[in-house]
Protein backbone atom coordinates (compact mmCIF):
# COMPACT_ATOMS: atom_id res chain seq x y z
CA UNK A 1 122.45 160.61 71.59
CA UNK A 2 121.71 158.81 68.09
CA UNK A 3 120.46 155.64 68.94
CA UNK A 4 120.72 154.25 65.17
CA UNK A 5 124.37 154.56 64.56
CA UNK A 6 128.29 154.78 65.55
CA UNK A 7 130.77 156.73 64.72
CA UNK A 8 134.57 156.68 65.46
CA UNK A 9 137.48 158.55 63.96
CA UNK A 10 141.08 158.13 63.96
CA UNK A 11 143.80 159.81 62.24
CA UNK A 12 146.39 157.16 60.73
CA UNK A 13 150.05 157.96 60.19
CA UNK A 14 150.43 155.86 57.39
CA UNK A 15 150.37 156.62 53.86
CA UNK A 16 146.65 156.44 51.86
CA UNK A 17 147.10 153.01 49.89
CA UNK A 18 148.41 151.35 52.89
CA UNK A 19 145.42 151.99 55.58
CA UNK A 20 143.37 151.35 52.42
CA UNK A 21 144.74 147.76 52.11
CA UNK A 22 144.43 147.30 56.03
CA UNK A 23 140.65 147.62 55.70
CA UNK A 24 140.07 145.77 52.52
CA UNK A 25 142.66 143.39 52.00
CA UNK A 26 140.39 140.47 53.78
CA UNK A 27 143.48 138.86 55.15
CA UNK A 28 144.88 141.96 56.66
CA UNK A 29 141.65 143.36 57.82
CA UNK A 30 141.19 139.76 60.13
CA UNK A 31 144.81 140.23 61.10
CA UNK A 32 143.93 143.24 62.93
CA UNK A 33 140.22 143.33 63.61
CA UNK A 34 140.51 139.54 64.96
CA UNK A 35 138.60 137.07 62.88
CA UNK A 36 139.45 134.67 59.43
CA UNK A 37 137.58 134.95 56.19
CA UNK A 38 136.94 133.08 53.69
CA UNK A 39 138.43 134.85 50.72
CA UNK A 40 138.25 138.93 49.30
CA UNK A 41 136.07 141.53 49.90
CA UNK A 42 134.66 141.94 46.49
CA UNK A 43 131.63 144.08 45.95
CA UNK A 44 128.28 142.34 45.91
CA UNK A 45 129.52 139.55 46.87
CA UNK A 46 128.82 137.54 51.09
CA UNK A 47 131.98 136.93 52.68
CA UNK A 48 132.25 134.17 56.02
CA UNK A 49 135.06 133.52 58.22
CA UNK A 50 134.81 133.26 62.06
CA UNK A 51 136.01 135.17 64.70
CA UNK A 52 139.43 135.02 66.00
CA UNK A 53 142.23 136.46 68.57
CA UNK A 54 143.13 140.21 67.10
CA UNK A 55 147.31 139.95 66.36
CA UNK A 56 148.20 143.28 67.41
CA UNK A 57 146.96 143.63 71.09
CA UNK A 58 147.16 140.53 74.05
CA UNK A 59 144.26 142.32 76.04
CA UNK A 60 142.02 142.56 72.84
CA UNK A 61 143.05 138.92 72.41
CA UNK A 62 141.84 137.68 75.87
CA UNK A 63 138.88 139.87 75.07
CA UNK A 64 138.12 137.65 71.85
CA UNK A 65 139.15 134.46 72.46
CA UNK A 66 135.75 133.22 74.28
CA UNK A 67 134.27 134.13 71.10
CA UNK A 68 137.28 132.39 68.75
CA UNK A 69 135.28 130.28 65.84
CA UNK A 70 131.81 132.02 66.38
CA UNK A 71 130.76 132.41 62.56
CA UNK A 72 130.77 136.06 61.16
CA UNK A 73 128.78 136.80 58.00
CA UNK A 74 128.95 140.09 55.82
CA UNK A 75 127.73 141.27 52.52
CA UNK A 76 130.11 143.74 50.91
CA UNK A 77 128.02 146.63 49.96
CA UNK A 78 130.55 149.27 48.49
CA UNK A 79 134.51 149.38 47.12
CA UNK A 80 135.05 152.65 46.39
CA UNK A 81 138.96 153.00 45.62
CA UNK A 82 140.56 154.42 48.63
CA UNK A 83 137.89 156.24 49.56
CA UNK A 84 134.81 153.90 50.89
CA UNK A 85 134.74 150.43 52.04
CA UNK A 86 131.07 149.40 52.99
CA UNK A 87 129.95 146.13 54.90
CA UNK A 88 126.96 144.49 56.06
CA UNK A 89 126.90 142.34 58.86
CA UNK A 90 124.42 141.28 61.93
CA UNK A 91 125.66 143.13 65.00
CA UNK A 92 126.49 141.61 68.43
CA UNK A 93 126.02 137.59 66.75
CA UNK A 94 127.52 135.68 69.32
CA UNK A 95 125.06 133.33 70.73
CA UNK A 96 125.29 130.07 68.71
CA UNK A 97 121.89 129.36 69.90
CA UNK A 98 120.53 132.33 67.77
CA UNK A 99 119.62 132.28 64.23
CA UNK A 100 120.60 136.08 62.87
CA UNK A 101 119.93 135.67 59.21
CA UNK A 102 116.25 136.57 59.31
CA UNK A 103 117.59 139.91 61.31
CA UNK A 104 118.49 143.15 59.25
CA UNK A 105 121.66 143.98 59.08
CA UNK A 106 123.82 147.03 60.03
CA UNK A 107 125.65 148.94 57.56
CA UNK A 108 129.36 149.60 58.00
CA UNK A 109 131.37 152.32 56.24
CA UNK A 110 135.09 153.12 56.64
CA UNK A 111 135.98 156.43 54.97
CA UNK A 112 139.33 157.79 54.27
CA UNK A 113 139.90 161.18 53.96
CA UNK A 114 143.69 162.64 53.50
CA UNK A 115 144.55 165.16 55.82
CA UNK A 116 148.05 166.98 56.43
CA UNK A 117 148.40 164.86 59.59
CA UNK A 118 148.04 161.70 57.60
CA UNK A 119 144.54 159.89 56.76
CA UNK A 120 141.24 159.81 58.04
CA UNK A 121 139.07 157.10 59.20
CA UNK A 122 136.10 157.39 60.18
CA UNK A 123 133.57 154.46 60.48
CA UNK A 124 130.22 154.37 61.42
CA UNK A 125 127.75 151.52 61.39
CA UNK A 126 124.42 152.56 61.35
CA UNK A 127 120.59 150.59 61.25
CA UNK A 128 120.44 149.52 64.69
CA UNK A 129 116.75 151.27 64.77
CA UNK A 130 116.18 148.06 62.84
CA UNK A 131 117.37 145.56 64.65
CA UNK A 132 115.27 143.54 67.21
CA UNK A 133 114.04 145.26 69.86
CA UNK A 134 114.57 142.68 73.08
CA UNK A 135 118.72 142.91 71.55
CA UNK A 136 119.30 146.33 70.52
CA UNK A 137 120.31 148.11 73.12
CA UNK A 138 122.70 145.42 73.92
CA UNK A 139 124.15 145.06 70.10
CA UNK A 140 124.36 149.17 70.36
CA UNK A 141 126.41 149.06 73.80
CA UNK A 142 128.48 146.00 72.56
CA UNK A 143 129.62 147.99 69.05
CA UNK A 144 130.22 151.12 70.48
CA UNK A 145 133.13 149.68 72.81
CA UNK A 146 134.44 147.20 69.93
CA UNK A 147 134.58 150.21 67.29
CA UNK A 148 136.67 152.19 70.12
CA UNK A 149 138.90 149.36 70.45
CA UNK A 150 138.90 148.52 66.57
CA UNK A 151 139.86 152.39 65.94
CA UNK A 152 142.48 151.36 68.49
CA UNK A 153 143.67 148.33 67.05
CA UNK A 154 143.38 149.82 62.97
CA UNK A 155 146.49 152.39 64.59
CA UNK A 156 148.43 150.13 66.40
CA UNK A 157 148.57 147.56 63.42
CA UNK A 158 149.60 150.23 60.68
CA UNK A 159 151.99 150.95 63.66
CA UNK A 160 154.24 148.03 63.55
């Protein structure tokens, strides 16, 4: 088992520019994943919002909602047109006690890849060997279920 990084793949009946704009339309991407940010995803460039209830899925929702207004914080690494969407963020950063900016940060990729089922995703989120020691097992554990359900809710949304 890799202990640095996740990966998760689901194949998307949905047409390429459409999952595209699911993951990096900002707006759409909280609708589903369940949090509110700021503004775009524009490369380069830190992007806030907080976390909120997921719109596509009630148990997800109950899931979230003791977290709802816990402050995210990303750094858009990558836009590659319809092909890569890369994130940064600080894994598992739900104790409002904690101060995660002096932490690394994770890298998150979502790849598209057309297939003759429909597209592609995979995304993996990788540099948890960096991340501190007394909460990395924990942040590990805690991503690998919320990618599964984030695969989960990425279909269901395109779904409806």
């Amino acid at each position: 088992m890799n202990s640095d990084k996740i990966v998760k793949t689901v194949l998307l009946n949905a047409p390429l520019d459409r999952v595209w704009r699911a993951i990096t339309d900002s707006k759409e991407f909280g609708t589903w994943f369940g949090m509110r940010l700021d503004g775009p995803f524009t490369a380069g460039q830190p992007i806030k919002g907080v976390i909120a209830c997921t719109a596509v899925d009630e148990e997800v929702a109950r899931m979230q909602k003791p977290y709802e207004g816990t402050p995210v914080h990303f750094f858009v690494e990558k836009i590659q047109p319809q092909t890569l969407f890369a994130i940064k963020w600080h894994p598992y950063a739900i104790d409002p006690k904690v101060d995660y900016s002096k932490e690394p940060m994770t890298l998150i990729t979502f790849e598209l890849e057309q297939k003759d089922a429909g597209i592609l995703l995979t995304i993996t989120e990788s540099g948890f060997d960096k991340i501190p020691l007394h909460r990395r097992a924990e942040a590990f554990k805690a991503n690998e279920g919320g990618w599964q359900k984030q695969t989960e809710l990425i279909k269901k949304y395109l779904e409806q």
